[in-house]
PDB file of N, CA and C in Angstrom:
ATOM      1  N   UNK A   1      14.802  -8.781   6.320  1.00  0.00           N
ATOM      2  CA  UNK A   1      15.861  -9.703   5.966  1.00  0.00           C
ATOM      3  C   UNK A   1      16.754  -9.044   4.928  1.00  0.00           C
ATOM      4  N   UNK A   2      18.355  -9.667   4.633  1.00  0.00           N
ATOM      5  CA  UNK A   2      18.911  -8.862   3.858  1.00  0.00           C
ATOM      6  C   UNK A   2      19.483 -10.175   3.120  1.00  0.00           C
ATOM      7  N   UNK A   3      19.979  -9.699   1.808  1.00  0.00           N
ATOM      8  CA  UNK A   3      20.004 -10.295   0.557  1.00  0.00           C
ATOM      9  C   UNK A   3      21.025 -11.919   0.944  1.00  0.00           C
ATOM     10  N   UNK A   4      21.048 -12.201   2.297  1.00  0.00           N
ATOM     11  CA  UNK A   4      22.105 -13.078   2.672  1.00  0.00           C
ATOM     12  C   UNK A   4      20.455 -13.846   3.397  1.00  0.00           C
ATOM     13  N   UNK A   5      19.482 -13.681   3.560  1.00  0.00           N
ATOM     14  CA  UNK A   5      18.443 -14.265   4.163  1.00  0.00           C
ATOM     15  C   UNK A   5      18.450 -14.357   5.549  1.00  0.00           C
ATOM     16  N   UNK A   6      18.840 -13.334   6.271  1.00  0.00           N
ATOM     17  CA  UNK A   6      19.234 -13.151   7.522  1.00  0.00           C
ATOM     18  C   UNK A   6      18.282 -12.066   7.938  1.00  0.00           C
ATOM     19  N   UNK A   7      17.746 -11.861   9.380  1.00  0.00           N
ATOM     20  CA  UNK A   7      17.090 -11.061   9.858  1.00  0.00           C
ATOM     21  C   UNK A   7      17.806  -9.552  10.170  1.00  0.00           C
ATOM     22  N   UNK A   8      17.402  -8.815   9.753  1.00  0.00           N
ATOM     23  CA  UNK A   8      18.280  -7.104  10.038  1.00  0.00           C
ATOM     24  C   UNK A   8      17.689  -6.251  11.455  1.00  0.00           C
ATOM     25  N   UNK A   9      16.671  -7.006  11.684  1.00  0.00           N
ATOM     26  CA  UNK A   9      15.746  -6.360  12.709  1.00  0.00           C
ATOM     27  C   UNK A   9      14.867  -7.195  13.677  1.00  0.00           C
ATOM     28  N   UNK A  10      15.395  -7.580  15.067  1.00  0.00           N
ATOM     29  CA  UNK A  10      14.427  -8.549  15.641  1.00  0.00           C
ATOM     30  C   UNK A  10      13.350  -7.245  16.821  1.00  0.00           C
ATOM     31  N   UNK A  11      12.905  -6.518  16.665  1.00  0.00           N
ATOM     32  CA  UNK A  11      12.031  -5.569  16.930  1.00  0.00           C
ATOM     33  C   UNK A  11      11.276  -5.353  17.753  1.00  0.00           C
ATOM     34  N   UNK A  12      10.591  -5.570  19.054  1.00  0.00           N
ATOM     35  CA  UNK A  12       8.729  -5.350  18.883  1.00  0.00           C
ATOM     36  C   UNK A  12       8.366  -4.358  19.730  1.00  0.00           C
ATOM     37  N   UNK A  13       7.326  -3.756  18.014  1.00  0.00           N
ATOM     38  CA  UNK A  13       7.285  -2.814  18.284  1.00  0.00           C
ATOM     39  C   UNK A  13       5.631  -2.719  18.705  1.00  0.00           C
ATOM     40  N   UNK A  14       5.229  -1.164  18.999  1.00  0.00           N
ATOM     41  CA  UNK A  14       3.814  -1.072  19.472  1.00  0.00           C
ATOM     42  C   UNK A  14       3.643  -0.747  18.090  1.00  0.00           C
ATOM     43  N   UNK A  15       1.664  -0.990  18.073  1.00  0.00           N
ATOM     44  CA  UNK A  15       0.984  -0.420  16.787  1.00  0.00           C
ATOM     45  C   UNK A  15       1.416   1.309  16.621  1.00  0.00           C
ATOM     46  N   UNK A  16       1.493   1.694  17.428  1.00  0.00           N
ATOM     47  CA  UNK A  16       1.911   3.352  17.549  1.00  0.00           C
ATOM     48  C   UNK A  16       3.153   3.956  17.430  1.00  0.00           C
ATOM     49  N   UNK A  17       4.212   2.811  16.781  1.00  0.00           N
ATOM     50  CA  UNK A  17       5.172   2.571  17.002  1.00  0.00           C
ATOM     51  C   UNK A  17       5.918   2.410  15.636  1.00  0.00           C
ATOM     52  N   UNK A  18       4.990   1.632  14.713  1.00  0.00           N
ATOM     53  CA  UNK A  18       5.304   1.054  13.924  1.00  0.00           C
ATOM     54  C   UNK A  18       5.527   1.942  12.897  1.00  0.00           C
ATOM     55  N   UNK A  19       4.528   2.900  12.353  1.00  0.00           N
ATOM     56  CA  UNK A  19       5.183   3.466  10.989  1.00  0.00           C
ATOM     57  C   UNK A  19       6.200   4.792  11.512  1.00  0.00           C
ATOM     58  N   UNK A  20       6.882   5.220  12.319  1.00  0.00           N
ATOM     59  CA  UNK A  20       7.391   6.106  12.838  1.00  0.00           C
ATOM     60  C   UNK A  20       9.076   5.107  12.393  1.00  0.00           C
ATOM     61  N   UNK A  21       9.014   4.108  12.970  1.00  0.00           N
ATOM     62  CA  UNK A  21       9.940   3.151  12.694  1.00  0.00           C
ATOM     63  C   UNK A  21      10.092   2.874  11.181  1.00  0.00           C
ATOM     64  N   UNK A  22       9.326   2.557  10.253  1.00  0.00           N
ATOM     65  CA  UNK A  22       9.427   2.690   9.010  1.00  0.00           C
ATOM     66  C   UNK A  22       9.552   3.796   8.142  1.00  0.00           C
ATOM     67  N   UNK A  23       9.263   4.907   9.023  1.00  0.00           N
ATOM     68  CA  UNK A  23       9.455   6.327   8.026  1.00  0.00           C
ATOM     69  C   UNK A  23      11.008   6.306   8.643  1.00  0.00           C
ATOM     70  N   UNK A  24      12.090   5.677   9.183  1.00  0.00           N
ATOM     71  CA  UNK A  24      13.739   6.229   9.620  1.00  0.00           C
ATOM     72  C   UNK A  24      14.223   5.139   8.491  1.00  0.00           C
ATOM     73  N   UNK A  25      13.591   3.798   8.147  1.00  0.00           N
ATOM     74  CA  UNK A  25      14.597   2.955   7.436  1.00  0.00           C
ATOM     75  C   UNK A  25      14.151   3.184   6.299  1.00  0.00           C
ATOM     76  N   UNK A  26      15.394   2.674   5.148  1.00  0.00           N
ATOM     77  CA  UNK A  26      15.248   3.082   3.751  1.00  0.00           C
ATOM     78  C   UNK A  26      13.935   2.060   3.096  1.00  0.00           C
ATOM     79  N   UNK A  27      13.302   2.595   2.382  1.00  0.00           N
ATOM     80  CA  UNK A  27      11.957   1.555   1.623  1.00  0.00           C
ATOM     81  C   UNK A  27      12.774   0.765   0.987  1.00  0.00           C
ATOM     82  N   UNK A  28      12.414  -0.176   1.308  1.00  0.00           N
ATOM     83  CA  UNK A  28      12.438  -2.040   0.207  1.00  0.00           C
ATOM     84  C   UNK A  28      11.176  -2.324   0.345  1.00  0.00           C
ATOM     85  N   UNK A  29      10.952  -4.068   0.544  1.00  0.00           N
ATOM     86  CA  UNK A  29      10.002  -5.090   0.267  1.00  0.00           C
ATOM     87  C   UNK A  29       9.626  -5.700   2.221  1.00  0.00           C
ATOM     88  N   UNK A  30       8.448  -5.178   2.257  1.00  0.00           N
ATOM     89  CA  UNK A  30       7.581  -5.711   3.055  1.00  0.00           C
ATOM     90  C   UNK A  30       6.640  -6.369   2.622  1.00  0.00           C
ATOM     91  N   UNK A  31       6.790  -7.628   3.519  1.00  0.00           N
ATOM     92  CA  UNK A  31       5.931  -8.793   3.298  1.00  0.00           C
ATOM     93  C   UNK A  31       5.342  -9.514   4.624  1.00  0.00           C
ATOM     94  N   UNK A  32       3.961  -9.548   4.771  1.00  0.00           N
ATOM     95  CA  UNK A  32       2.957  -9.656   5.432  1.00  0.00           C
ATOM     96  C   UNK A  32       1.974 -10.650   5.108  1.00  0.00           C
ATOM     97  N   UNK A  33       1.831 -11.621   6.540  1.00  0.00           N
ATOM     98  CA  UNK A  33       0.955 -12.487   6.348  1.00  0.00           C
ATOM     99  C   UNK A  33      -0.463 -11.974   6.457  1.00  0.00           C
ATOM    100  N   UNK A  34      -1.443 -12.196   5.376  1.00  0.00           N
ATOM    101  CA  UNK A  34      -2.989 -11.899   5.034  1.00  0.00           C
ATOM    102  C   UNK A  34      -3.641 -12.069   5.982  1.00  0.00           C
ATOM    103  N   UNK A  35      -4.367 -10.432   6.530  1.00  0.00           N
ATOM    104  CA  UNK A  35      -4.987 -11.144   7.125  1.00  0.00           C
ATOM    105  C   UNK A  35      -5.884  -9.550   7.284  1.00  0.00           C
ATOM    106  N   UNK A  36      -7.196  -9.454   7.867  1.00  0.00           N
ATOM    107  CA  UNK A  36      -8.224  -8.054   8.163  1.00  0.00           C
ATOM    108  C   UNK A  36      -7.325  -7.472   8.457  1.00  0.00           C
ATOM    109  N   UNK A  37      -7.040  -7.036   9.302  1.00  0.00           N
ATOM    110  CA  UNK A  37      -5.668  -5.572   9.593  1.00  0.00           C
ATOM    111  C   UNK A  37      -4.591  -5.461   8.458  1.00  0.00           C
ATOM    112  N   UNK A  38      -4.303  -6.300   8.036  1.00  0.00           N
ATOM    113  CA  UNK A  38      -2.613  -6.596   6.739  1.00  0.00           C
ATOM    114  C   UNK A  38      -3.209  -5.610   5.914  1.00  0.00           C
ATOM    115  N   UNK A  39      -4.289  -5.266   5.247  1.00  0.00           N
ATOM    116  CA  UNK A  39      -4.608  -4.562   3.802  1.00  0.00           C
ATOM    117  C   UNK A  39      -4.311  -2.886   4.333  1.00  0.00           C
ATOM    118  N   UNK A  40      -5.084  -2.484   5.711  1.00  0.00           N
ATOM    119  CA  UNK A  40      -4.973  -1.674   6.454  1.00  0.00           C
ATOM    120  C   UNK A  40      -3.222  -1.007   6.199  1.00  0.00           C
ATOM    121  N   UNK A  41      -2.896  -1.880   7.527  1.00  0.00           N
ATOM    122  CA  UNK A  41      -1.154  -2.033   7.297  1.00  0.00           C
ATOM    123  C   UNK A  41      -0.147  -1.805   5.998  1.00  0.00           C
ATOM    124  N   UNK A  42      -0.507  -2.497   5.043  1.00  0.00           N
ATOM    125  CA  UNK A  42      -0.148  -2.236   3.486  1.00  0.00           C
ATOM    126  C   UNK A  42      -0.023  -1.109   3.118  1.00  0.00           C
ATOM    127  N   UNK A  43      -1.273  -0.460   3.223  1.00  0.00           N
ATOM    128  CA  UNK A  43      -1.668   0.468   2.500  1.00  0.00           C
ATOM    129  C   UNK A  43      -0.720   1.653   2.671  1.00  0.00           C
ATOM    130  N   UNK A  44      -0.886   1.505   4.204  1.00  0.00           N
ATOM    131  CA  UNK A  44       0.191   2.597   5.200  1.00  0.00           C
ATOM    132  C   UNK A  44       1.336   2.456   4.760  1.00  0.00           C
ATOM    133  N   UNK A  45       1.959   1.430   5.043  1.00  0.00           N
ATOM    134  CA  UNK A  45       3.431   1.455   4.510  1.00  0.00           C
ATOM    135  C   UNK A  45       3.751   1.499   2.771  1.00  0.00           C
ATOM    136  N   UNK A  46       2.834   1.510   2.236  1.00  0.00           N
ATOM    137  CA  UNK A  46       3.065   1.540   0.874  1.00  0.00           C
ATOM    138  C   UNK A  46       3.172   3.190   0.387  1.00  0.00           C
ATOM    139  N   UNK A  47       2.441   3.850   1.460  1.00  0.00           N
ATOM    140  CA  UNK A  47       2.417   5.037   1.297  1.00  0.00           C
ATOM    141  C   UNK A  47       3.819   5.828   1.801  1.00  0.00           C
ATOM    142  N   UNK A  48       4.551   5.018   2.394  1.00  0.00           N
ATOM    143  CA  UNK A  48       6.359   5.671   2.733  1.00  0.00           C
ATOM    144  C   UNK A  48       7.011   4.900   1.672  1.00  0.00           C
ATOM    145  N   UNK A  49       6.394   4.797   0.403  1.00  0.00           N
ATOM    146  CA  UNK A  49       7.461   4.319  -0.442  1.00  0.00           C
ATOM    147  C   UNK A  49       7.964   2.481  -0.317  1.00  0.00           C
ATOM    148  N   UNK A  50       7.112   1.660   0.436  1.00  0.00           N
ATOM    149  CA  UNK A  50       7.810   0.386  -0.116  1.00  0.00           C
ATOM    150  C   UNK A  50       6.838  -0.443  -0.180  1.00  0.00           C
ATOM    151  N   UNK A  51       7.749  -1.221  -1.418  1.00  0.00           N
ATOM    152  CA  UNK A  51       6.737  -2.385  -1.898  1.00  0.00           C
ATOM    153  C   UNK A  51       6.370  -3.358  -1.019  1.00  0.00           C
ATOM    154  N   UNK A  52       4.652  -3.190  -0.649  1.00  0.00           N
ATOM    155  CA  UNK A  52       4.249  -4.484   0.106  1.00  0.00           C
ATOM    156  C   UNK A  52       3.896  -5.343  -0.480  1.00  0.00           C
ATOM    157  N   UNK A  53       3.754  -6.884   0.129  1.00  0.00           N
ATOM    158  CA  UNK A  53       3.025  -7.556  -0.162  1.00  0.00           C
ATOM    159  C   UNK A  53       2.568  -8.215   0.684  1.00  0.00           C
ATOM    160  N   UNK A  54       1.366  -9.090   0.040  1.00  0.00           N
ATOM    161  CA  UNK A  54       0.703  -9.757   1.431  1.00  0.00           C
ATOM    162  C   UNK A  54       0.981 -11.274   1.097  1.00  0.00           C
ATOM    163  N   UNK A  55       0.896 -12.660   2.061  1.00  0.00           N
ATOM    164  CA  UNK A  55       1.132 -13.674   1.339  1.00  0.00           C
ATOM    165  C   UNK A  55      -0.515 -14.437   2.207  1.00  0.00           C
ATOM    166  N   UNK A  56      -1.271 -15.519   1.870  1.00  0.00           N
ATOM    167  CA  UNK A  56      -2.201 -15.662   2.088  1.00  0.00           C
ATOM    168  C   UNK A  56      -1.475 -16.972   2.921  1.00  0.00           C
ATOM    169  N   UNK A  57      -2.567 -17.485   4.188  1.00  0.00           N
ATOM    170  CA  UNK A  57      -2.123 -17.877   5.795  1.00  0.00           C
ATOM    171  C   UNK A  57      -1.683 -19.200   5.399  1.00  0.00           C
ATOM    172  N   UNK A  58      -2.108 -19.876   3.987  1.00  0.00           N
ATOM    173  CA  UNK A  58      -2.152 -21.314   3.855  1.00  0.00           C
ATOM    174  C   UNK A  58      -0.707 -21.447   3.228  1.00  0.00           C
ATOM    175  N   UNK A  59       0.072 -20.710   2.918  1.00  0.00           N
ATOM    176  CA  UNK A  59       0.845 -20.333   2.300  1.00  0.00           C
ATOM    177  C   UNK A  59       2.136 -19.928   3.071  1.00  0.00           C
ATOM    178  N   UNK A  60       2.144 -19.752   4.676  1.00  0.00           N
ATOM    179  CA  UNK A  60       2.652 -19.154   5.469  1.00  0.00           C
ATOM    180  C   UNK A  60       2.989 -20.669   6.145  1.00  0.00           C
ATOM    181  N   UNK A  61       1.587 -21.330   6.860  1.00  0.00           N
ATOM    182  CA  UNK A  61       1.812 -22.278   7.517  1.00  0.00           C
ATOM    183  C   UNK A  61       2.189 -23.877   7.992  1.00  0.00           C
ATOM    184  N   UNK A  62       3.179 -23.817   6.349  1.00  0.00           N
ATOM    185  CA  UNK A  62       3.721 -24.992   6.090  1.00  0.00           C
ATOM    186  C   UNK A  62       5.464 -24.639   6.457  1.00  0.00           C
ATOM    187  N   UNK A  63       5.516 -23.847   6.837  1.00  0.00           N
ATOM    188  CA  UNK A  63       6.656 -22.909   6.782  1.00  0.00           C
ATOM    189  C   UNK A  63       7.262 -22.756   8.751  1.00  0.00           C
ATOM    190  N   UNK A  64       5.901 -23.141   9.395  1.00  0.00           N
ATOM    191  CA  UNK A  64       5.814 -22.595  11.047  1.00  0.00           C
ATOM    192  C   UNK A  64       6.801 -23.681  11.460  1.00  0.00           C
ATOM    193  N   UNK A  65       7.443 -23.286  12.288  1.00  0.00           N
ATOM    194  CA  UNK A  65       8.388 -24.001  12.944  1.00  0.00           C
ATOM    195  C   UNK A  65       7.723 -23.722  14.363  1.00  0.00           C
ATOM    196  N   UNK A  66       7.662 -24.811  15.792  1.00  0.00           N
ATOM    197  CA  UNK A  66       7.593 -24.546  16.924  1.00  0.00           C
ATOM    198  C   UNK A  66       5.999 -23.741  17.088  1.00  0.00           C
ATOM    199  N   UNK A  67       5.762 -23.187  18.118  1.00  0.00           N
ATOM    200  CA  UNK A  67       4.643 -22.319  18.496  1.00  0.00           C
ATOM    201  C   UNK A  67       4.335 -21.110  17.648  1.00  0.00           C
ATOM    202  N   UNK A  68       2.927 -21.314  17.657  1.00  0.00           N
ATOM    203  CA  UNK A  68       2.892 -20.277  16.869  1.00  0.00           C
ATOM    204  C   UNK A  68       2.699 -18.715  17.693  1.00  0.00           C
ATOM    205  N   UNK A  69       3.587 -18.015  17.351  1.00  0.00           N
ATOM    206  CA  UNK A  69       3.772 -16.562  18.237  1.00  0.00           C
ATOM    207  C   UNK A  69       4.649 -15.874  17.022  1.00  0.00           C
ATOM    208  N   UNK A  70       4.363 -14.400  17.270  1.00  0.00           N
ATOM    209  CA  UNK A  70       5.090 -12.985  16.621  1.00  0.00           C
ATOM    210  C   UNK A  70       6.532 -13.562  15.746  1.00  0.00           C
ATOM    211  N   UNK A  71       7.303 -14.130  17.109  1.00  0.00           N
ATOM    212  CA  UNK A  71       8.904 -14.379  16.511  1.00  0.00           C
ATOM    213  C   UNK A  71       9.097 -15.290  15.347  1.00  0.00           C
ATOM    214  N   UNK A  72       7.887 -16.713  15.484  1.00  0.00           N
ATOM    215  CA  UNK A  72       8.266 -17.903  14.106  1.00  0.00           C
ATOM    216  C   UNK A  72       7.319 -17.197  13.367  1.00  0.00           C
ATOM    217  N   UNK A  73       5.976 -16.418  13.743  1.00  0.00           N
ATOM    218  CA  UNK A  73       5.067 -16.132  12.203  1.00  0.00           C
ATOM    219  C   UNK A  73       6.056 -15.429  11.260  1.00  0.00           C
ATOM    220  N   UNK A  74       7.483 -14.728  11.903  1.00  0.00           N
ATOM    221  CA  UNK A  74       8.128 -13.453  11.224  1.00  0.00           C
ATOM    222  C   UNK A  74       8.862 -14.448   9.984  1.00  0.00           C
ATOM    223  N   UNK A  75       9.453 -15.386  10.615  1.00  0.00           N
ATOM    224  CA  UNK A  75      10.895 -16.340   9.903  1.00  0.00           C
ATOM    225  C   UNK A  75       9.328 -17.277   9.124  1.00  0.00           C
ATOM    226  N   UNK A  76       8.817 -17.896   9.474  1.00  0.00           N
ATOM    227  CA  UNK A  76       7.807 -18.625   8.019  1.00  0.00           C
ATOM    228  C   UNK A  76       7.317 -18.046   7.434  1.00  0.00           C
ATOM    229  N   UNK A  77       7.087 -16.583   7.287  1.00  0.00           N
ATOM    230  CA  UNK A  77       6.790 -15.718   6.200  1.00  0.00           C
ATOM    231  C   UNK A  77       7.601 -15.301   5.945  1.00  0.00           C
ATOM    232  N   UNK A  78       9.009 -15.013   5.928  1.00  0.00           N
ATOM    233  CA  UNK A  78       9.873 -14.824   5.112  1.00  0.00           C
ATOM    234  C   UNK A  78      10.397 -15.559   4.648  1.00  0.00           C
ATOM    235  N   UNK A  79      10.438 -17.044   5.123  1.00  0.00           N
ATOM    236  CA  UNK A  79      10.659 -18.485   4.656  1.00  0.00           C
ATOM    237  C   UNK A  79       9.896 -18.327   2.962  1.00  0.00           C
ATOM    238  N   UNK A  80       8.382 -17.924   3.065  1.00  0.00           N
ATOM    239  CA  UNK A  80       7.717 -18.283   2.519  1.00  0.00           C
ATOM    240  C   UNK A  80       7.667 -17.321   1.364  1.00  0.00           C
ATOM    241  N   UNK A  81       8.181 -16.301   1.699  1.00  0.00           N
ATOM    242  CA  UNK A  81       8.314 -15.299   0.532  1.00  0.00           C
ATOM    243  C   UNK A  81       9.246 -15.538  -0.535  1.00  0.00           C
ATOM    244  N   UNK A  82      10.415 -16.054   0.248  1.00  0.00           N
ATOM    245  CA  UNK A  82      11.049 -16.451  -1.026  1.00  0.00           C
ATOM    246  C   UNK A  82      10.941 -17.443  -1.763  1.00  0.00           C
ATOM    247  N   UNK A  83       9.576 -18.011  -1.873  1.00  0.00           N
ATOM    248  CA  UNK A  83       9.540 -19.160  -3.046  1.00  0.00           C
ATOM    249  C   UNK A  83       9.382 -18.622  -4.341  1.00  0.00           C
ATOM    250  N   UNK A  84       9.537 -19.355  -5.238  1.00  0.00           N
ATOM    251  CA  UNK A  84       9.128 -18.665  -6.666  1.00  0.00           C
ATOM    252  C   UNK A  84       8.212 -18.737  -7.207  1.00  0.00           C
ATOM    253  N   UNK A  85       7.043 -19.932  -6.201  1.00  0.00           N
ATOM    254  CA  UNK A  85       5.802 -20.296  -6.940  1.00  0.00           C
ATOM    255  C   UNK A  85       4.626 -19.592  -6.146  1.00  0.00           C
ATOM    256  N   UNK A  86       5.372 -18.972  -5.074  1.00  0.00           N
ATOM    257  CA  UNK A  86       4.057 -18.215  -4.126  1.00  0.00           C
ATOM    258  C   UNK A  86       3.365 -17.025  -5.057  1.00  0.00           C
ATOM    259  N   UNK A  87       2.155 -16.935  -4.190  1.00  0.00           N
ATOM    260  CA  UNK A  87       1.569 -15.979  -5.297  1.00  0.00           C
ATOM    261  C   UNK A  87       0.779 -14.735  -4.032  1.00  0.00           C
ATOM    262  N   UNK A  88       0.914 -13.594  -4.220  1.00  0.00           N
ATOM    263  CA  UNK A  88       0.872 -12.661  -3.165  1.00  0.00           C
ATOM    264  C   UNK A  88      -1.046 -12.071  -3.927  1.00  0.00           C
ATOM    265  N   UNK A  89      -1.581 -11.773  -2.449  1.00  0.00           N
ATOM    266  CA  UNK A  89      -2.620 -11.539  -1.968  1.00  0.00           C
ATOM    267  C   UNK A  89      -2.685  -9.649  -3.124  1.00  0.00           C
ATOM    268  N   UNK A  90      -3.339  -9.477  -3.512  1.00  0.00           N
ATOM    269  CA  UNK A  90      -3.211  -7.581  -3.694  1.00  0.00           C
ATOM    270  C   UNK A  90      -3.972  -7.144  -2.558  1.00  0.00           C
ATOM    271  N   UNK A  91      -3.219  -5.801  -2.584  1.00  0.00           N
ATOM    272  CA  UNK A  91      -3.833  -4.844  -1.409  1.00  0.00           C
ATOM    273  C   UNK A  91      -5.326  -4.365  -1.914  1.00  0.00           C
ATOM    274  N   UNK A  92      -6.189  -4.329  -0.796  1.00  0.00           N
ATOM    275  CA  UNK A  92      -7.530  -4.259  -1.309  1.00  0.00           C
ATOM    276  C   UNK A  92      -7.188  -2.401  -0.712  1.00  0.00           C
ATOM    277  N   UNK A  93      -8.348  -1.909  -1.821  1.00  0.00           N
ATOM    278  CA  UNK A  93      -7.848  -0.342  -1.524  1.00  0.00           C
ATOM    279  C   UNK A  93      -8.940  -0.059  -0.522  1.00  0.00           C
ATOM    280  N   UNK A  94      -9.404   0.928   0.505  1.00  0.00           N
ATOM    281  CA  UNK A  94      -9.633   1.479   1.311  1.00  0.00           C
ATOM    282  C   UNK A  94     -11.186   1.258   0.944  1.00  0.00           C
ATOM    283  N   UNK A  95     -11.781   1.601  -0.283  1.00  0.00           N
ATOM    284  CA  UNK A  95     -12.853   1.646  -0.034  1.00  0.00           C
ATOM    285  C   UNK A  95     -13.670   0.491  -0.665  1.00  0.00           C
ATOM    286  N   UNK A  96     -12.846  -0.895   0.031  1.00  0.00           N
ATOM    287  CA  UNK A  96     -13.298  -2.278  -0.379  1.00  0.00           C
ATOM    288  C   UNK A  96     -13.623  -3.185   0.415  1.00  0.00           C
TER     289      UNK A  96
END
Protein backbone atom coordinates (compact mmCIF):
# COMPACT_ATOMS: atom_id res chain seq x y z
CA UNK A 1 0.00 0.00 0.00
CA UNK A 2 1.19 3.57 -0.52
CA UNK A 3 0.98 6.52 1.80
CA UNK A 4 -2.63 7.37 0.10
CA UNK A 5 -3.83 3.70 1.55
CA UNK A 6 -4.17 2.28 -1.77
CA UNK A 7 -2.86 -1.05 -3.03
CA UNK A 8 0.56 -0.69 -5.33
CA UNK A 9 0.55 -4.36 -6.11
CA UNK A 10 -2.40 -6.83 -6.68
CA UNK A 11 0.14 -9.88 -7.37
CA UNK A 12 0.01 -13.70 -6.99
CA UNK A 13 2.75 -14.85 -6.68
CA UNK A 14 4.32 -18.57 -6.22
CA UNK A 15 6.28 -19.41 -2.89
CA UNK A 16 9.34 -19.57 -5.39
CA UNK A 17 8.43 -16.51 -6.56
CA UNK A 18 8.18 -14.46 -3.82
CA UNK A 19 11.52 -13.18 -2.51
CA UNK A 20 12.97 -12.78 -6.12
CA UNK A 21 10.00 -10.25 -6.36
CA UNK A 22 11.03 -8.51 -3.20
CA UNK A 23 14.73 -8.38 -3.86
CA UNK A 24 13.52 -5.80 -7.44
CA UNK A 25 11.23 -3.45 -5.10
CA UNK A 26 12.65 -0.83 -2.83
CA UNK A 27 12.45 -2.10 1.17
CA UNK A 28 9.62 -0.45 3.28
CA UNK A 29 7.10 -2.08 5.77
CA UNK A 30 5.78 -5.56 5.35
CA UNK A 31 3.06 -6.65 7.28
CA UNK A 32 1.83 -10.17 7.74
CA UNK A 33 -0.87 -11.97 9.28
CA UNK A 34 0.65 -14.49 12.27
CA UNK A 35 0.80 -17.40 11.60
CA UNK A 36 3.65 -21.01 11.53
CA UNK A 37 5.07 -20.06 8.10
CA UNK A 38 4.83 -15.82 8.82
CA UNK A 39 8.05 -16.02 11.34
CA UNK A 40 9.75 -18.19 8.53
CA UNK A 41 8.63 -15.53 5.87
CA UNK A 42 9.76 -12.51 8.15
CA UNK A 43 12.80 -13.52 8.72
CA UNK A 44 13.51 -13.82 4.89
CA UNK A 45 12.32 -10.65 3.97
CA UNK A 46 13.81 -8.89 6.80
CA UNK A 47 16.95 -10.09 5.55
CA UNK A 48 16.50 -7.79 2.01
CA UNK A 49 16.32 -4.92 4.21
CA UNK A 50 12.54 -4.33 5.25
CA UNK A 51 10.80 -3.83 8.20
CA UNK A 52 8.42 -6.73 8.95
CA UNK A 53 5.86 -7.19 11.00
CA UNK A 54 3.52 -9.71 11.99
CA UNK A 55 -0.10 -8.82 13.28
CA UNK A 56 -1.79 -11.70 15.38
CA UNK A 57 -5.23 -13.47 13.47
CA UNK A 58 -7.65 -11.96 16.19
CA UNK A 59 -6.54 -8.76 15.24
CA UNK A 60 -6.87 -9.25 11.46
CA UNK A 61 -10.40 -10.71 11.61
CA UNK A 62 -12.60 -8.01 12.58
CA UNK A 63 -11.30 -6.28 9.62
CA UNK A 64 -12.52 -9.44 6.87
CA UNK A 65 -14.84 -8.26 4.54
CA UNK A 66 -16.74 -11.10 2.30
CA UNK A 67 -14.92 -14.67 2.00
CA UNK A 68 -12.22 -15.42 3.42
CA UNK A 69 -9.43 -15.95 0.52
CA UNK A 70 -5.70 -14.41 -0.39
CA UNK A 71 -7.41 -11.08 -1.97
CA UNK A 72 -9.66 -9.78 1.48
CA UNK A 73 -6.92 -11.51 4.03
CA UNK A 74 -4.47 -8.81 1.99
CA UNK A 75 -6.97 -5.45 2.45
CA UNK A 76 -7.98 -6.59 6.45
CA UNK A 77 -4.50 -6.74 7.27
CA UNK A 78 -3.64 -3.73 5.97
CA UNK A 79 -6.93 -2.37 7.22
CA UNK A 80 -5.58 -3.57 10.39
CA UNK A 81 -2.17 -2.32 10.38
CA UNK A 82 -2.97 0.93 10.39
CA UNK A 83 -4.52 1.20 13.74
CA UNK A 84 -2.65 2.87 16.43
CA UNK A 85 -3.64 0.53 19.14
CA UNK A 86 -2.57 -2.75 17.30
CA UNK A 87 0.23 -4.39 18.74
CA UNK A 88 2.56 -6.58 16.34
CA UNK A 89 3.57 -10.24 17.04
CA UNK A 90 7.93 -10.23 17.15
CA UNK A 91 9.66 -12.38 14.81
CA UNK A 92 10.61 -15.51 16.63
CA UNK A 93 14.33 -16.14 15.49
CA UNK A 94 15.15 -19.43 13.76
CA UNK A 95 16.21 -21.30 16.52
CA UNK A 96 12.79 -20.97 18.50
Amino acid sequence: MNEHIKPQFNKKLKRSELLDFMRQQSPTTVVMEACYSSHYWGREIAKLGYDTKLIPTQHVTPFMRGNNNDHNDGFAIAEASQRANIRFVPLKSEYR
